[in-house]
Protein backbone atom coordinates (compact mmCIF):
# COMPACT_ATOMS: atom_id res chain seq x y z
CA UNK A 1 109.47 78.20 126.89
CA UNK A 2 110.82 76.48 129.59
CA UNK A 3 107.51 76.88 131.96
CA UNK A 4 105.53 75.70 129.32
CA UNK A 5 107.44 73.00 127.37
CA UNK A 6 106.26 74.93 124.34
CA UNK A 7 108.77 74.26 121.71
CA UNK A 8 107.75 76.98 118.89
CA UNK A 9 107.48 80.75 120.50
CA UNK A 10 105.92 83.36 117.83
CA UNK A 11 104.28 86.81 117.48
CA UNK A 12 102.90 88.36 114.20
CA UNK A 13 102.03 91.77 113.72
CA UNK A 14 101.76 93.72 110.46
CA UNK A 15 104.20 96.25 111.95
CA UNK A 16 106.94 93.91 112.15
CA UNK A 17 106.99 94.48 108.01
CA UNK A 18 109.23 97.70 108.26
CA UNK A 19 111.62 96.06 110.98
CA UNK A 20 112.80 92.87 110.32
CA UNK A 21 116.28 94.65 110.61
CA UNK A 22 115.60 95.70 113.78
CA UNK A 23 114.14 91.84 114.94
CA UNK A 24 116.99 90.94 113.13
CA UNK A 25 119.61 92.30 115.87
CA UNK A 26 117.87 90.79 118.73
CA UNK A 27 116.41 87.53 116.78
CA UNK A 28 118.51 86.53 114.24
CA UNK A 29 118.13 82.83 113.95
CA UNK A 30 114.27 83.56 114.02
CA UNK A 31 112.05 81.97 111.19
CA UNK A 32 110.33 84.66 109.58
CA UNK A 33 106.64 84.08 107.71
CA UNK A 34 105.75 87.46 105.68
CA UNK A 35 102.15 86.86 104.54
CA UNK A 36 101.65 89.26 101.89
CA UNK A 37 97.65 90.35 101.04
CA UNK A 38 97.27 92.52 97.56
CA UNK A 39 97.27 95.70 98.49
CA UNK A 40 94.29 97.48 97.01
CA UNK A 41 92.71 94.62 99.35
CA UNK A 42 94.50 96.05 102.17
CA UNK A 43 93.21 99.22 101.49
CA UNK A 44 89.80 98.50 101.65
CA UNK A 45 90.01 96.10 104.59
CA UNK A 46 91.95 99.19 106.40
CA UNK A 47 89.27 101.85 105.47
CA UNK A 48 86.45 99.97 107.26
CA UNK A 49 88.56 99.21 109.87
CA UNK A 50 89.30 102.76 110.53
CA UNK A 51 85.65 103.55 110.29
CA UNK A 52 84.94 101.07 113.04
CA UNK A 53 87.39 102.53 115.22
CA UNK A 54 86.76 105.88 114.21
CA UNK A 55 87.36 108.30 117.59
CA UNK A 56 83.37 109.46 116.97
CA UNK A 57 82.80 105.96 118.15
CA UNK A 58 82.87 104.64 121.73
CA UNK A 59 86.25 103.29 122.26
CA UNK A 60 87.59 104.34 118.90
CA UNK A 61 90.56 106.04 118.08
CA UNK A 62 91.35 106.81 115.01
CA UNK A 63 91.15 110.17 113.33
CA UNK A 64 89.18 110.68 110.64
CA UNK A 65 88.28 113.93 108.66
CA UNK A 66 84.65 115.02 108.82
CA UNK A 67 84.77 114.09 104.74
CA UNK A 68 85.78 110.65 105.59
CA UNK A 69 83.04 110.58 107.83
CA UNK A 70 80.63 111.21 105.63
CA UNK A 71 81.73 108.53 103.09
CA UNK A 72 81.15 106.40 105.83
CA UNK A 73 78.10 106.87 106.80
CA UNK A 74 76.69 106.78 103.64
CA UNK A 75 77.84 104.21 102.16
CA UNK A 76 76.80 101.79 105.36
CA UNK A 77 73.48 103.36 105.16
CA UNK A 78 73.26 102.15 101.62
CA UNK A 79 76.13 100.19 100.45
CA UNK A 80 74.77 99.19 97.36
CA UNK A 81 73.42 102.84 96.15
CA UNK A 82 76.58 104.15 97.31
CA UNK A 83 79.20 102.07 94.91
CA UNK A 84 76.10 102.45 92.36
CA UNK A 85 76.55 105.97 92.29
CA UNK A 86 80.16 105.89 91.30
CA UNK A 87 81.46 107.13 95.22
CA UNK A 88 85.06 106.10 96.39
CA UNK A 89 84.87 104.89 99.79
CA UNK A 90 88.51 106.39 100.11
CA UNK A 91 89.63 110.35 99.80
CA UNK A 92 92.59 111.06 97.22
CA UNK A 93 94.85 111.43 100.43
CA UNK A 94 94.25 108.21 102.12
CA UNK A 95 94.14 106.18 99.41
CA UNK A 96 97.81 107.73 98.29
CA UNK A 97 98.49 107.37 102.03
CA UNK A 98 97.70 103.67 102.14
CA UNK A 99 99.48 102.70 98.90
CA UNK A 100 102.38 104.16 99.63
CA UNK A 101 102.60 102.25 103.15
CA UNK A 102 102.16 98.98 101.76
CA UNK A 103 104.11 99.71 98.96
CA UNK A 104 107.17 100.67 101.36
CA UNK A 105 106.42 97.97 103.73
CA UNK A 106 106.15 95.21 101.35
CA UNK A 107 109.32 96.19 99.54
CA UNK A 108 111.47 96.64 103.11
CA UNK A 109 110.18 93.26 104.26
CA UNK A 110 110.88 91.32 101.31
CA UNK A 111 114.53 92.98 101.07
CA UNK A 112 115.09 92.28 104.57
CA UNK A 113 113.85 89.23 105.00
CA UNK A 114 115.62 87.40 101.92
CA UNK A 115 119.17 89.36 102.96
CA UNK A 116 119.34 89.20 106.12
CA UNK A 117 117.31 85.37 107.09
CA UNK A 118 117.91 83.44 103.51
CA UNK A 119 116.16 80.22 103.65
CA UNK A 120 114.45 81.09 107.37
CA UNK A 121 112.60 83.60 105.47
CA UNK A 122 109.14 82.53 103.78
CA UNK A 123 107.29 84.59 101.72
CA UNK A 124 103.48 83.43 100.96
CA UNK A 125 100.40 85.29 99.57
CA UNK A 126 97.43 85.35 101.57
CA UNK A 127 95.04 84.55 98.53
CA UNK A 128 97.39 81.27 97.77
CA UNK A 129 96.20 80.86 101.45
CA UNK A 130 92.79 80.63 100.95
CA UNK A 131 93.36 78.61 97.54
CA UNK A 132 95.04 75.86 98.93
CA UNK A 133 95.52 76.35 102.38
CA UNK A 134 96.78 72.63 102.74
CA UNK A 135 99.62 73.39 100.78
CA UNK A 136 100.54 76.68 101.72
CA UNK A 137 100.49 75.16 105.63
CA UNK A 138 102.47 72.82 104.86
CA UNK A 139 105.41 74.98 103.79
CA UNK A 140 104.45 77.35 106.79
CA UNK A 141 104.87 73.91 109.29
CA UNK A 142 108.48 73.22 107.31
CA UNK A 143 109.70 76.50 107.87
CA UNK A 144 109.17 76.05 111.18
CA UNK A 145 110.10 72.52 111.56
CA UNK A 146 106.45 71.36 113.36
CA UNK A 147 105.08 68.60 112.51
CA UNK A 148 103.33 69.00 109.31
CA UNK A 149 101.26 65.50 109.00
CA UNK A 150 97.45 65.51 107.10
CA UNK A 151 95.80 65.46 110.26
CA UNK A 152 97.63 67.92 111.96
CA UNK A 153 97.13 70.59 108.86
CA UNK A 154 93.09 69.82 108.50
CA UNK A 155 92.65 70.32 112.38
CA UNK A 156 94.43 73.84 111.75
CA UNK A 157 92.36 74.60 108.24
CA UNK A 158 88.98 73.32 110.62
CA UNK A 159 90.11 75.69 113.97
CA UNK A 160 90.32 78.94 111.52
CA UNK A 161 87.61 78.74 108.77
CA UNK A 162 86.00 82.08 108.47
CA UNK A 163 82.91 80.82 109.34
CA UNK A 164 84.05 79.40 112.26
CA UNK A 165 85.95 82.54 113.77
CA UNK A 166 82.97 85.34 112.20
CA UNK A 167 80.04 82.82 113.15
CA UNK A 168 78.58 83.85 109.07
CA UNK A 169 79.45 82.75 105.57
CA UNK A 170 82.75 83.79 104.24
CA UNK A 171 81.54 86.85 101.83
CA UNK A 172 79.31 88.21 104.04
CA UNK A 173 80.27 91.57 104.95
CA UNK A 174 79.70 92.94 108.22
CA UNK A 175 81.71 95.81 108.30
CA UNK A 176 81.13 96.30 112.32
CA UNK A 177 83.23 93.47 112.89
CA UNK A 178 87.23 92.82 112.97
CA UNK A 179 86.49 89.58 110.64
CA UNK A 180 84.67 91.62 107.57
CA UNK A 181 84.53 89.50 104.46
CA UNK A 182 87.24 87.00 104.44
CA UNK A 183 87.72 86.74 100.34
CA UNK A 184 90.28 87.92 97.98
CA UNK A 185 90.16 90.59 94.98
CA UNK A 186 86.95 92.26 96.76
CA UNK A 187 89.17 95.90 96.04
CA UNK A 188 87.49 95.09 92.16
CA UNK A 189 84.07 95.52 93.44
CA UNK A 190 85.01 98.96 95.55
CA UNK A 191 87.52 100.60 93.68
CA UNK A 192 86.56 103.74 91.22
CA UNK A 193 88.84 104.60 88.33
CA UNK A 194 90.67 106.91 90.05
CA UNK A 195 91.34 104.91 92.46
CA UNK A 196 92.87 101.88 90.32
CA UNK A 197 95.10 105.10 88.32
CA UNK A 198 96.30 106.43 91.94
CA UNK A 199 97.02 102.94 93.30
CA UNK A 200 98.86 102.26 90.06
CA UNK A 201 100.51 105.44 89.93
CA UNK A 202 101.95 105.00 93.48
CA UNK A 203 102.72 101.56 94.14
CA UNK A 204 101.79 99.76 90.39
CA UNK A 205 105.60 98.81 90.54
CA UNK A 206 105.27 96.38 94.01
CA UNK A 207 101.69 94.86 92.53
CA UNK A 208 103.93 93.54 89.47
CA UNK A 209 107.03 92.73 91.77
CA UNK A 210 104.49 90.64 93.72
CA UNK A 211 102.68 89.32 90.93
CA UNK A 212 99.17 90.75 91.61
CA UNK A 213 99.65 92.49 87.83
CA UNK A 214 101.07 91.82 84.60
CA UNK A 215 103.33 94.47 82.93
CA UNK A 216 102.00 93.43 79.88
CA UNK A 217 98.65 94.63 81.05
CA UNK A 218 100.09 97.60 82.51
């Protein structure tokens, strides 16, 4: 900070979810921004990420089973005849697997963060982002105490458009690349039935504590 007469030092990671307590001992006067993403959209932005970093890949390293595999390859040969057909992009174990991590994660953040940081704690969803990301800045730049002025926050909304950062229209999907889609509720599109009863089953309780569902509904 002192080298470079930076005045605001940050890192973001979506690890840092299930140890604010731990930042908390080192950092505690930090300001804390938990972006929070529905999670059934997490899951399907984390299964094509795994696919593209899949260890059968060069470079890749995640492990996949040879079932997984095959989901994947089929449905980016034919994306369209593959959701068409009634195919889950996710097996019944990852799909548990991933709602149960965002589930805890969520939860543990959200805990954490309002305990132990109070009012240097901010809590936004990322689909309020892409609403109105004017708005939703703005509180970020509070938080943090930067200066928050109209031109300031339009220069930031212009330097991270999706189109800017994925060189395509927001909604295109290119699953090769780190920037896929770049919309919200696209989990309505991919998930099966049994996917929306195991995702409901396992972490139904968070989506309503985070307002993605209605109990009445449920």
């Amino acid at each position: 900070v002192v080298r470079t007469g930076k005045r605001i030092v940050g890192d973001k990671s979506p690890q840092h979810t299930a140890n604010l307590d731990e930042i908390h001992e080192i950092y505690p006067n930090a300001r804390v921004i938990h972006i929070v993403r529905d999670g059934r959209d997490v899951a399907v932005s984390a299964m094509h990420h795994w696919w593209r970093l899949a260890k059968d890949r060069a470079g890749g390293f995640f492990e996949l089973t040879p079932e997984e595999l095959e989901i994947r390859d089929a449905y980016l040969e034919d994306r369209e005849g593959f959701l068409a057909s009634g195919r889950s992009i996710f097996t019944e174990e990852r799909l548990g697997q991933l709602a149960r991590r965002w589930s805890y994660r969520v939860g543990k953040a959200h805990r954490d963060g309002t305990a132990l940081y109070g009012e240097r704690y901010l809590e936004i969803r990322y689909e309020d982002l892409l609403q109105d990301p004017p708005d939703t800045l703005r509180q970020v730049l509070e938080l943090l105490r930067a200066r928050r002025g109209d031109p300031i926050i339009e220069r930031c909304i212009r330097a991270s458009t999706f189109e800017r950062v994925a060189s395509r229209r927001q909604g295109e999907e290119d699953s090769s690349s780190f920037f896929r889609k770049g919309v919200a509720g696209d989990w309505r599109g991919i998930f099966t039935e049994r996917d929306r009863e195991i995702y409901r089953t396992l972490a139904g309780d968070r989506l309503i504590e985070m307002g993605y569902e209605s109990s009445d509904d449920w």
